[in-house]
C-alpha atoms as a PDB file:
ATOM      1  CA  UNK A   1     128.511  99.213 160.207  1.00  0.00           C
ATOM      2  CA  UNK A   2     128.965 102.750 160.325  1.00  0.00           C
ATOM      3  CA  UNK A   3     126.162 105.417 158.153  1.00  0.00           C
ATOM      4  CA  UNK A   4     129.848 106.914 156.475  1.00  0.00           C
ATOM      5  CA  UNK A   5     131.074 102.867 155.603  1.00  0.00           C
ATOM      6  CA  UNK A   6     127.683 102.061 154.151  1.00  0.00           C
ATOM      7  CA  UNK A   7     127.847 105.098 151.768  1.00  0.00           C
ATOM      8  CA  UNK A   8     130.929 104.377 150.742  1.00  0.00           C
ATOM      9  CA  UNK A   9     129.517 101.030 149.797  1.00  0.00           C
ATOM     10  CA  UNK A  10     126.460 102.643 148.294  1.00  0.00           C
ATOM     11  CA  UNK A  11     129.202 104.817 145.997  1.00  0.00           C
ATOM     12  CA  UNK A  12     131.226 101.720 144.807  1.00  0.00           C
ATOM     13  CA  UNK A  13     128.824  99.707 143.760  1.00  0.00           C
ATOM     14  CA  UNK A  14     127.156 102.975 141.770  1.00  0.00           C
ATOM     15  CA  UNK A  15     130.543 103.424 140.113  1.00  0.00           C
ATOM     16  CA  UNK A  16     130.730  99.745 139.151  1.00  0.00           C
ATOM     17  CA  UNK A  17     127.138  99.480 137.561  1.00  0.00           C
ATOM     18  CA  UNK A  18     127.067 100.648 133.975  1.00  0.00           C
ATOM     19  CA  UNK A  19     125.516 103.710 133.180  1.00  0.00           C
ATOM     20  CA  UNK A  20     121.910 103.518 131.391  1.00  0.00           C
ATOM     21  CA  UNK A  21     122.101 103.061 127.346  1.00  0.00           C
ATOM     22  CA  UNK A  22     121.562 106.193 126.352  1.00  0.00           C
ATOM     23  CA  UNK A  23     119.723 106.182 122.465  1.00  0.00           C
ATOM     24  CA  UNK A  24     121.683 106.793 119.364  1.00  0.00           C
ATOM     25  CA  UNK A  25     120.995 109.249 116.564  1.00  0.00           C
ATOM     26  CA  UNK A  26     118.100 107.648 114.997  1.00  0.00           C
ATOM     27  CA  UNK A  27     118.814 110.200 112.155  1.00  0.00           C
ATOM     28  CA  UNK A  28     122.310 108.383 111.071  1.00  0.00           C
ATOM     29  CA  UNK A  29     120.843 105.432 109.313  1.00  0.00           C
ATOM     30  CA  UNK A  30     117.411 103.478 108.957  1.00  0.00           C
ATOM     31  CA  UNK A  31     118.181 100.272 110.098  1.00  0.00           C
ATOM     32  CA  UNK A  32     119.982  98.983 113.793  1.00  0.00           C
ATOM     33  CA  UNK A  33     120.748  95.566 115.262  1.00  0.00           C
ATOM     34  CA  UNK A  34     120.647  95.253 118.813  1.00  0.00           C
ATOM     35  CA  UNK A  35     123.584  93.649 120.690  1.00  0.00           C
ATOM     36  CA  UNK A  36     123.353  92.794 124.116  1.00  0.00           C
ATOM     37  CA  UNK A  37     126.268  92.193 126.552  1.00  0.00           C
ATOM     38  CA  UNK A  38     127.076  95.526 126.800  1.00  0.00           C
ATOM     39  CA  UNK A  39     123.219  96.556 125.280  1.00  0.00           C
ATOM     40  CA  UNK A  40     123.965  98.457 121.691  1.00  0.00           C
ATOM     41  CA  UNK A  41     121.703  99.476 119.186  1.00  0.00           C
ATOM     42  CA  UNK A  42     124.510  99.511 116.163  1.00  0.00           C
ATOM     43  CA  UNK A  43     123.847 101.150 112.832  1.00  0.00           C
ATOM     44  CA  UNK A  44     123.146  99.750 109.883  1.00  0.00           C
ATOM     45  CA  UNK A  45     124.401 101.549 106.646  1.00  0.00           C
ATOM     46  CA  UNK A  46     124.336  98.733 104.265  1.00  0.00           C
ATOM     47  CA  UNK A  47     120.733  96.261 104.500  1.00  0.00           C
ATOM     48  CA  UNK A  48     121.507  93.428 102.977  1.00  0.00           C
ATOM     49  CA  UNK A  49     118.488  92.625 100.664  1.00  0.00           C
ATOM     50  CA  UNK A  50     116.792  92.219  96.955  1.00  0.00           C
ATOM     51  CA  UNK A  51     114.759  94.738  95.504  1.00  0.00           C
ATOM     52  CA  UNK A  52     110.794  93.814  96.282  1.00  0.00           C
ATOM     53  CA  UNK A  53     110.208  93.371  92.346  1.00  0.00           C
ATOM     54  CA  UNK A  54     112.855  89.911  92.552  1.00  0.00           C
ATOM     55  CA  UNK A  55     110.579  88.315  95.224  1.00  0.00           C
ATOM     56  CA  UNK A  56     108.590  85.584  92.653  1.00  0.00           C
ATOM     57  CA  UNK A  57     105.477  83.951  93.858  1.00  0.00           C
ATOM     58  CA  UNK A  58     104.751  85.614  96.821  1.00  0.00           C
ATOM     59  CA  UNK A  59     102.547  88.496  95.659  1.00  0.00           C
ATOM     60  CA  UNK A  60      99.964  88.082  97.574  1.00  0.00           C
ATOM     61  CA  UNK A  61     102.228  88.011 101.136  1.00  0.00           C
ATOM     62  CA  UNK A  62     103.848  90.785  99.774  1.00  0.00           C
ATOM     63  CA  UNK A  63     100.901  93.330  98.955  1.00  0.00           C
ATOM     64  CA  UNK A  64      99.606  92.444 102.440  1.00  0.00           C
ATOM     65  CA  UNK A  65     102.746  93.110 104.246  1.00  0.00           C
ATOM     66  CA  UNK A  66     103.744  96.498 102.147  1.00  0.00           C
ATOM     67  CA  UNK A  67     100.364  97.621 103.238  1.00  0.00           C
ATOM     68  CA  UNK A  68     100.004  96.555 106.825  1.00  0.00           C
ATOM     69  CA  UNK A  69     103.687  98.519 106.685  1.00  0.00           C
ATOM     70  CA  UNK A  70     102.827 101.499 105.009  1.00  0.00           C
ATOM     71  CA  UNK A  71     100.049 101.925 107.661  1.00  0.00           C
ATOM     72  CA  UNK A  72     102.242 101.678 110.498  1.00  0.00           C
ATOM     73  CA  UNK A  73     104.163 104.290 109.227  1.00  0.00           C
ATOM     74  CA  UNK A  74     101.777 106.544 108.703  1.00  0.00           C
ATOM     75  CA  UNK A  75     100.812 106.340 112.082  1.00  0.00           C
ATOM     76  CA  UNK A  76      97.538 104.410 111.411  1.00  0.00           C
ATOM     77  CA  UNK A  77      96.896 101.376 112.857  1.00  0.00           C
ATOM     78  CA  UNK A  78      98.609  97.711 111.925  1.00  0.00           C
ATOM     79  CA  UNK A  79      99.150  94.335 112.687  1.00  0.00           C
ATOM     80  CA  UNK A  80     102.430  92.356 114.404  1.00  0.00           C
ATOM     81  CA  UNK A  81     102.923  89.769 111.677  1.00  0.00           C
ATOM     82  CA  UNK A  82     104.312  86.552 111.091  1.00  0.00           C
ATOM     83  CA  UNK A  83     105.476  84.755 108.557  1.00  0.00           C
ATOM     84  CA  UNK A  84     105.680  81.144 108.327  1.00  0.00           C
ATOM     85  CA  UNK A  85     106.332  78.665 106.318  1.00  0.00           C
ATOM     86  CA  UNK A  86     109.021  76.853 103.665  1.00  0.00           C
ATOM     87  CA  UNK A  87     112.518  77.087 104.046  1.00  0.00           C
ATOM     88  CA  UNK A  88     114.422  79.871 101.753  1.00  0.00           C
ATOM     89  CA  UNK A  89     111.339  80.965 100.063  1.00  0.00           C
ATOM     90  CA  UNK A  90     112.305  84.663 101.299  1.00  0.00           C
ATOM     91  CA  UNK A  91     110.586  85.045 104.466  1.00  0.00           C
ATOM     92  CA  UNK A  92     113.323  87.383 105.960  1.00  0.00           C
ATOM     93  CA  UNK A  93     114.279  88.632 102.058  1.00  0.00           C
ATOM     94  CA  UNK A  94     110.602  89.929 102.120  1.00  0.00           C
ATOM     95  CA  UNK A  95     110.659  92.180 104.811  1.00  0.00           C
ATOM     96  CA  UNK A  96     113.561  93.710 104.473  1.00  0.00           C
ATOM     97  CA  UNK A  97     112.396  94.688 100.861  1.00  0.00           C
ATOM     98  CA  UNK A  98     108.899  95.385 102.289  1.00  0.00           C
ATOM     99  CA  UNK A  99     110.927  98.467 104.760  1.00  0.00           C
ATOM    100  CA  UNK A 100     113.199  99.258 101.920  1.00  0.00           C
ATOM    101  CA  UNK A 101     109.980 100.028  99.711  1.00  0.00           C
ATOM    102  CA  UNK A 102     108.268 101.848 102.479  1.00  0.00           C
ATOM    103  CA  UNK A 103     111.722 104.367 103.455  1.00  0.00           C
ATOM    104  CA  UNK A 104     111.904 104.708  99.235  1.00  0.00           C
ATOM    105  CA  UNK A 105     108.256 106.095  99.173  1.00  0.00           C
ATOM    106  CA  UNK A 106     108.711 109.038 101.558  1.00  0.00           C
ATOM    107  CA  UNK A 107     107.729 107.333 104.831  1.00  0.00           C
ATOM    108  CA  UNK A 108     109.818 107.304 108.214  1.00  0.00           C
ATOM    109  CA  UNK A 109     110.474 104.051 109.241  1.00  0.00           C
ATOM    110  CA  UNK A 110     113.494 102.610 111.230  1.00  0.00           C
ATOM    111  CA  UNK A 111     114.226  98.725 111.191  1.00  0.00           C
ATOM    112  CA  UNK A 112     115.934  96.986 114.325  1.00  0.00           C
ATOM    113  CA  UNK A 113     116.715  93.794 114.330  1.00  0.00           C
ATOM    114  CA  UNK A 114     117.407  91.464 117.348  1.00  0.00           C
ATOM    115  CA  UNK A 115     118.027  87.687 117.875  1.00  0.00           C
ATOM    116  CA  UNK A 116     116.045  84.875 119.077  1.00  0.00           C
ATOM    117  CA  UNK A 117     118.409  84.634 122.295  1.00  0.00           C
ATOM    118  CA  UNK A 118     118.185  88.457 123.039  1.00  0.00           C
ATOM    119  CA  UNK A 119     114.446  88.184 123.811  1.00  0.00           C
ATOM    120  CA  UNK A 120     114.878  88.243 127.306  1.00  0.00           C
ATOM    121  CA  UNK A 121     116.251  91.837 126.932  1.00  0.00           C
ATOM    122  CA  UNK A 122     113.281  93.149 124.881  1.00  0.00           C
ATOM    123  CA  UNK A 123     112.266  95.020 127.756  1.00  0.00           C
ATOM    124  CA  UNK A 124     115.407  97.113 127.711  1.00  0.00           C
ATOM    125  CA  UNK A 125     115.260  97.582 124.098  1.00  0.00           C
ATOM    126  CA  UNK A 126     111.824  98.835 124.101  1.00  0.00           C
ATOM    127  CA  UNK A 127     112.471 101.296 126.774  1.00  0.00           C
ATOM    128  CA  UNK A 128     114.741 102.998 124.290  1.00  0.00           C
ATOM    129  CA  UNK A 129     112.559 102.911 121.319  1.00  0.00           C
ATOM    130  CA  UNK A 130     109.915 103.938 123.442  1.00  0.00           C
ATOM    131  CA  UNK A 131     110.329 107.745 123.945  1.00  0.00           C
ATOM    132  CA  UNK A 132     111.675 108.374 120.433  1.00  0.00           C
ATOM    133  CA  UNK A 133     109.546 110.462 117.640  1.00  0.00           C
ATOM    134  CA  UNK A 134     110.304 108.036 115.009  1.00  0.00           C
ATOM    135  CA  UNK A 135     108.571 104.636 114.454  1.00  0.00           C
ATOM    136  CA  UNK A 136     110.045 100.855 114.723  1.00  0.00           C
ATOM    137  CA  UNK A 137     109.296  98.111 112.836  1.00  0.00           C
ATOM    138  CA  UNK A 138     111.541  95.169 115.281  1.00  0.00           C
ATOM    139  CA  UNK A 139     112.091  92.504 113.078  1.00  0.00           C
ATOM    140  CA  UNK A 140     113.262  88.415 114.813  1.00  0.00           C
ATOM    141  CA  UNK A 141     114.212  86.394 111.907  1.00  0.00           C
ATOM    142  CA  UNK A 142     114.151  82.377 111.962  1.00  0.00           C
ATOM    143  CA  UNK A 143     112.548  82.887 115.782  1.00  0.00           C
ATOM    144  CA  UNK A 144     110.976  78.903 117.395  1.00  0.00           C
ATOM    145  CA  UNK A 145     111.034  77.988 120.919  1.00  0.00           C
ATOM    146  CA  UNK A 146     112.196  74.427 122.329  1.00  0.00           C
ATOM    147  CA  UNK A 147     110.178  72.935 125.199  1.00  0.00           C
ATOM    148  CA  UNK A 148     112.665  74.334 128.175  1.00  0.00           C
ATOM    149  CA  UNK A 149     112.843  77.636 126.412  1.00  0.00           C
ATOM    150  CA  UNK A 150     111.488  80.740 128.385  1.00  0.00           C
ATOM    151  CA  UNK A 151     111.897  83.776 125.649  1.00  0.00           C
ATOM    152  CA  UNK A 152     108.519  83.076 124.586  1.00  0.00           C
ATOM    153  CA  UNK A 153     107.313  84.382 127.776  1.00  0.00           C
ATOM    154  CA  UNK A 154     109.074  87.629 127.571  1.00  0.00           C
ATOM    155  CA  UNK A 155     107.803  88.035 123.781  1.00  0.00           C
ATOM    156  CA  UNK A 156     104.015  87.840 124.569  1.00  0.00           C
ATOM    157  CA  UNK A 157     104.422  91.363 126.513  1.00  0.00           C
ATOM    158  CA  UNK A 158     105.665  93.111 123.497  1.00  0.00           C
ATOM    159  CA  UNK A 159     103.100  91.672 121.290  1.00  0.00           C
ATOM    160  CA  UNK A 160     100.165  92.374 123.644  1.00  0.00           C
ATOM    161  CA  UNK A 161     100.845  91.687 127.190  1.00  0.00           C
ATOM    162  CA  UNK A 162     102.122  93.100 130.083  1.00  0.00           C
ATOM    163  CA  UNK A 163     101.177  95.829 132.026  1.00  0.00           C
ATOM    164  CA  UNK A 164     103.093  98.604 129.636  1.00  0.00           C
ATOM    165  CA  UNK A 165     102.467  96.942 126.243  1.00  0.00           C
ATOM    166  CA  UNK A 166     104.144  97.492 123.614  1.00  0.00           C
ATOM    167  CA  UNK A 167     104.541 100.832 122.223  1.00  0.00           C
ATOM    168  CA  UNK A 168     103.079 103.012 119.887  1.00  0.00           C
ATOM    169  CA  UNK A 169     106.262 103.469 117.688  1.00  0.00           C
ATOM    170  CA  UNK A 170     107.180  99.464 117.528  1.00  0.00           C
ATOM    171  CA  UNK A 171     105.419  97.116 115.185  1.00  0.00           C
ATOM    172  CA  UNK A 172     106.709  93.199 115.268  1.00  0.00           C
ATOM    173  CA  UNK A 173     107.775  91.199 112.338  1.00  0.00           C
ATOM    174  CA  UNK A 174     108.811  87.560 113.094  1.00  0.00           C
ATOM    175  CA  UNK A 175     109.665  85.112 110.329  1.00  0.00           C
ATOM    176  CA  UNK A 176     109.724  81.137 111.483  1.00  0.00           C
ATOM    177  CA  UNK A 177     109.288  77.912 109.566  1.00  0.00           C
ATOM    178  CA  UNK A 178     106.846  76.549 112.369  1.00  0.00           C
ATOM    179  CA  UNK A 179     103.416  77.937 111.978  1.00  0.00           C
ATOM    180  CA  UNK A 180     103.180  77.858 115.977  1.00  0.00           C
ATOM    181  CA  UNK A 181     106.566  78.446 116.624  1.00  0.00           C
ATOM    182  CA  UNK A 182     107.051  75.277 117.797  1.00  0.00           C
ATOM    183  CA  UNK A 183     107.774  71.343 116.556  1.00  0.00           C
ATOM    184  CA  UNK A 184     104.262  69.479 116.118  1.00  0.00           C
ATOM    185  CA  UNK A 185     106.182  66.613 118.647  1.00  0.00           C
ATOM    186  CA  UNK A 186     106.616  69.569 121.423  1.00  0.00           C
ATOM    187  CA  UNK A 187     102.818  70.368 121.550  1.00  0.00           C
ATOM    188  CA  UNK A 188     102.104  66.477 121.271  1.00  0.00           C
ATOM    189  CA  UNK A 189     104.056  65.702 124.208  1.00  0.00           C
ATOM    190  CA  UNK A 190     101.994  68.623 125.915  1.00  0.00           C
ATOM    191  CA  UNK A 191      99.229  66.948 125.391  1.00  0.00           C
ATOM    192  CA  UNK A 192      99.872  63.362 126.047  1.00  0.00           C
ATOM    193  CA  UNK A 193     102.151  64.261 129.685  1.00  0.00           C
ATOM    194  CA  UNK A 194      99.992  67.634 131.224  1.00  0.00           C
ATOM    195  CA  UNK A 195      97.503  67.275 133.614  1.00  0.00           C
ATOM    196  CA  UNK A 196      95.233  69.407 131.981  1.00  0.00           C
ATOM    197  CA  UNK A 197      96.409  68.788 128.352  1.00  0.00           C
ATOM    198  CA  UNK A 198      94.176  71.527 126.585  1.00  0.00           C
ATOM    199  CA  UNK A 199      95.663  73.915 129.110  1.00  0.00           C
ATOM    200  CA  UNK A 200      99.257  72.927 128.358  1.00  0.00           C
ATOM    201  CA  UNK A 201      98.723  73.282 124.745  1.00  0.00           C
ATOM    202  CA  UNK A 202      97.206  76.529 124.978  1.00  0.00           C
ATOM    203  CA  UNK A 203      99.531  78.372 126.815  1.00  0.00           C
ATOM    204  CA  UNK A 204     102.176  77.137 124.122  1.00  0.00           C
ATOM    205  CA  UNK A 205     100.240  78.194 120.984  1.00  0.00           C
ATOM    206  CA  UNK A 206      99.040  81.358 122.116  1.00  0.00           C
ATOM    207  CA  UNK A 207     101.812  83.006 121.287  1.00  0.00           C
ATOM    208  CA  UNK A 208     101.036  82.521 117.690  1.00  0.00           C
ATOM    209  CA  UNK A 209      98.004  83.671 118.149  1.00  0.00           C
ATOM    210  CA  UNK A 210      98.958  87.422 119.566  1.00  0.00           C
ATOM    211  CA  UNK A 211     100.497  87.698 115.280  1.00  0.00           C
ATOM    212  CA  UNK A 212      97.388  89.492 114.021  1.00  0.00           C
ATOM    213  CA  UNK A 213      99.078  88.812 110.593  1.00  0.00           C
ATOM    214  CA  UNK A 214      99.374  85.201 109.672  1.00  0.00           C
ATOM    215  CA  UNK A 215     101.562  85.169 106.228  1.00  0.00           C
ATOM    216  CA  UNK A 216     102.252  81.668 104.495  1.00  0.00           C
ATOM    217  CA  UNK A 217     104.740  80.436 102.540  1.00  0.00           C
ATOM    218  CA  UNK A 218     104.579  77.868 100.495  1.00  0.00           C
ATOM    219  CA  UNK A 219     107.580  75.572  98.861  1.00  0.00           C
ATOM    220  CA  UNK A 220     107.643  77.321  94.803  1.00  0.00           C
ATOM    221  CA  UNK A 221     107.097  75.267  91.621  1.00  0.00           C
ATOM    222  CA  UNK A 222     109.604  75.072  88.567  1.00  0.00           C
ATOM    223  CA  UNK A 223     108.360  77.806  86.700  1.00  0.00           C
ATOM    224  CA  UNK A 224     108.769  80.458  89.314  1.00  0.00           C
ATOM    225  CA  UNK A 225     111.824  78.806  90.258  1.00  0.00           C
ATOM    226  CA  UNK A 226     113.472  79.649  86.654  1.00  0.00           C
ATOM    227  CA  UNK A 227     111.057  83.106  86.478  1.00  0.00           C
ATOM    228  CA  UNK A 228     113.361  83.567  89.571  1.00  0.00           C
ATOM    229  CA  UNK A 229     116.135  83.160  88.102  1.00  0.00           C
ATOM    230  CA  UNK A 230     115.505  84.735  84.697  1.00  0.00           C
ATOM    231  CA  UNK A 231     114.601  87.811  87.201  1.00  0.00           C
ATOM    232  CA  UNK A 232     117.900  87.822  88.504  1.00  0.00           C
ATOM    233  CA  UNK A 233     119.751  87.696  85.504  1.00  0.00           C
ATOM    234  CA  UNK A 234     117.710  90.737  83.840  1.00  0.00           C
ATOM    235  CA  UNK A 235     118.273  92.651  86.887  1.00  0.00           C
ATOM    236  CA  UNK A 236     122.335  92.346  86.934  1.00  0.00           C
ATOM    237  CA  UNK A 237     122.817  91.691  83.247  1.00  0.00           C
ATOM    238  CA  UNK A 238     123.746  88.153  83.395  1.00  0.00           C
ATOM    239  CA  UNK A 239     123.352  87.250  79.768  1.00  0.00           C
ATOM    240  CA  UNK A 240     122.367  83.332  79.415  1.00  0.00           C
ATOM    241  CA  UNK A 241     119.702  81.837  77.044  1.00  0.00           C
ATOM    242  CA  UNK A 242     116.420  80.178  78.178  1.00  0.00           C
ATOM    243  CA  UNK A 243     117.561  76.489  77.573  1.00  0.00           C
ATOM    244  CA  UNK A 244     120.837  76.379  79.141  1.00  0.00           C
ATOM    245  CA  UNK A 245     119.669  78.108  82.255  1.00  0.00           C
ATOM    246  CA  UNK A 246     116.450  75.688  82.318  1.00  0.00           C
ATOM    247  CA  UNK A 247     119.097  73.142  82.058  1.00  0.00           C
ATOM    248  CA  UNK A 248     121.681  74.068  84.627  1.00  0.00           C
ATOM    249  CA  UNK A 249     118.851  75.496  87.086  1.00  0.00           C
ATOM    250  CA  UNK A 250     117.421  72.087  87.213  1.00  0.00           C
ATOM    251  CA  UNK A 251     120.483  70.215  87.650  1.00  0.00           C
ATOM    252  CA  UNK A 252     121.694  72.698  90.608  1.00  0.00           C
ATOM    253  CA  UNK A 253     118.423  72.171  92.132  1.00  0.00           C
ATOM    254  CA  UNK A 254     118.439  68.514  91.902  1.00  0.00           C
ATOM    255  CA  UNK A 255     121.840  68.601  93.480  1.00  0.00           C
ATOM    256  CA  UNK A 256     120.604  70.484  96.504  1.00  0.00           C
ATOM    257  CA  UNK A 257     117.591  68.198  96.822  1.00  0.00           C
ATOM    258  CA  UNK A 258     115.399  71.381  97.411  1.00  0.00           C
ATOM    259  CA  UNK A 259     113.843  74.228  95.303  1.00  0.00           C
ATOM    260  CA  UNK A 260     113.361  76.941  96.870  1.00  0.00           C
ATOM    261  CA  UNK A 261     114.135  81.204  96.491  1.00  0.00           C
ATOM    262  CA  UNK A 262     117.537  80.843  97.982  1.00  0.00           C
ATOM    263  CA  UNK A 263     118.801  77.760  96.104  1.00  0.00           C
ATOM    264  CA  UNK A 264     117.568  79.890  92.788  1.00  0.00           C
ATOM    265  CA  UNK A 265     120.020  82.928  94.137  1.00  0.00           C
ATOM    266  CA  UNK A 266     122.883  79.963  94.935  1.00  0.00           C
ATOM    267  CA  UNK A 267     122.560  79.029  91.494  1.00  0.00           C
ATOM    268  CA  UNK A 268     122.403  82.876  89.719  1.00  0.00           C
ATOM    269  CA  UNK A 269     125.448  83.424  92.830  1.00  0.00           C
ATOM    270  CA  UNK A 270     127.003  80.745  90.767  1.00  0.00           C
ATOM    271  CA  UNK A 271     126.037  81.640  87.077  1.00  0.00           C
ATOM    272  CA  UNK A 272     127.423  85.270  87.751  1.00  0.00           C
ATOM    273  CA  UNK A 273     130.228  84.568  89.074  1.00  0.00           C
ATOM    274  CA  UNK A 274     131.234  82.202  86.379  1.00  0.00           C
ATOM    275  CA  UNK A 275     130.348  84.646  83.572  1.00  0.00           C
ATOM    276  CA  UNK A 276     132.033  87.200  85.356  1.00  0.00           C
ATOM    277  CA  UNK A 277     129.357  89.359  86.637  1.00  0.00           C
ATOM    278  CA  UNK A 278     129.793  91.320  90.038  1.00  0.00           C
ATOM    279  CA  UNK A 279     126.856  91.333  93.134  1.00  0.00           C
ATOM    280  CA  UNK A 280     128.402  93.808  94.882  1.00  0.00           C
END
């Protein structure tokens, strides 16, 4: 094959290969989800989220996370943190509220959000956050890894592995309801099947252990279920008096089998809507 064909060739295929993802205006908005397949880092104008002072009975995650947060943007050192833990006791609501409260206090700080299945093109992602001025907090939201699942690998460089690391400008939030990120029966069956079972279980866990925050949550009792609730109401103006909310609340929770943050906004959802009280 002729030098001219082979250029040719060499021209095609550069044609045909997309062209590097070139970063957006970090200055049009404070928050970005990351799409993959083409890569995109789209714009978030409107965060879905609660205003920190609505998150009951988690005061003491909270004060840890605002501050780990506010360091981070201040260019000080902080921690990648997780937080683990009961179902719908506002994991995810809290750090959301957490960057909200940070941006609202003078502080530049840009949220990017990513899936559990885009891990593998963290790499990519990083690359782009990587020579910007302004600083990251990358947030993965409900993240856990099966036994056959691989993205955990690719996630232990951008806590504190590889040969780059991770960046100056990115910080890492996870939220999961497994403390290790895994089912208890997956690192079992490490143990009971591996050769060298202390090995096996290790190289699972330690993923976990690269969080240098370690945030708990814990399922909520009846009073800070209906505190949530009463919040709520105060903070839209849904008018209701203490008994027939205690009354309702507890009847839509035993309904849902399950009290947690987000079956007390299901019920106030439910309440305002009924009584003819907008969200939006």
């Amino acid at each position: 094959m002729s030098k001219k064909t082979l250029k040719r060739i060499a021209e095609a295929l550069e044609r045909m290969a997309p062209a590097p993802l070139a970063a957006p205006d970090f200055e049009t908005a404070d928050a970005y989800v990351w799409h993959t397949e083409p890569d995109a880092l789209m714009p978030v104008q409107n965060v879905s989220r609660v205003d920190l002072s609505l998150l009951v009975g988690v005061d003491r995650s909270r004060d840890t996370l605002l501050e780990n947060t506010r360091q981070f943007a201040r260019g000080l050192s902080a921690n990648n943190a997780l937080l683990w833990g009961a179902r719908g006791m506002g994991k995810s609501s809290l750090v959301k509220s957490v960057h909200a409260a940070v941006v609202a206090g003078g502080l530049d700080l840009k949220i990017v959000e990513m899936q559990r299945e885009d891990l593998g093109s963290v790499s990519r992602l990083l690359a782009l956050l990587r020579g910007s001025e302004h600083r990251f907090l990358l947030f993965c939201d409900d993240l856990s890894f099966s036994h056959d699942d691989e993205h955990y690998k690719s996630l232990k460089a951008v806590l504190d592995g590889g040969i780059e690391g991770r960046p100056d400008n990115v910080l890492f939030y996870a939220t999961s309801n497994r403390r290790h990120l895994m089912p208890r029966d997956m690192i079992e069956n490490e143990r009971s099947s591996a050769i060298n079972p202390s090995e096996a279980v290790e190289e699972k866990v330690s993923l976990s252990d690269r969080f240098g925050l370690w945030l708990g949550f814990h399922p909520c009792s009846q009073d800070e279920y209906l505190t949530m609730i009463r919040g709520y109401c105060d903070a839209y103006g849904v008018e209701i008096d203490d008994d027939t909310l205690r009354a309702e609340a507890v009847e839509w929770q035993a309904t849902r089998g399950a009290r947690s943050g987000r079956v007390a906004w299901q019920y106030f959802t439910d309440l305002a809507g009924r009584t003819g009280v907008a969200l939006g």
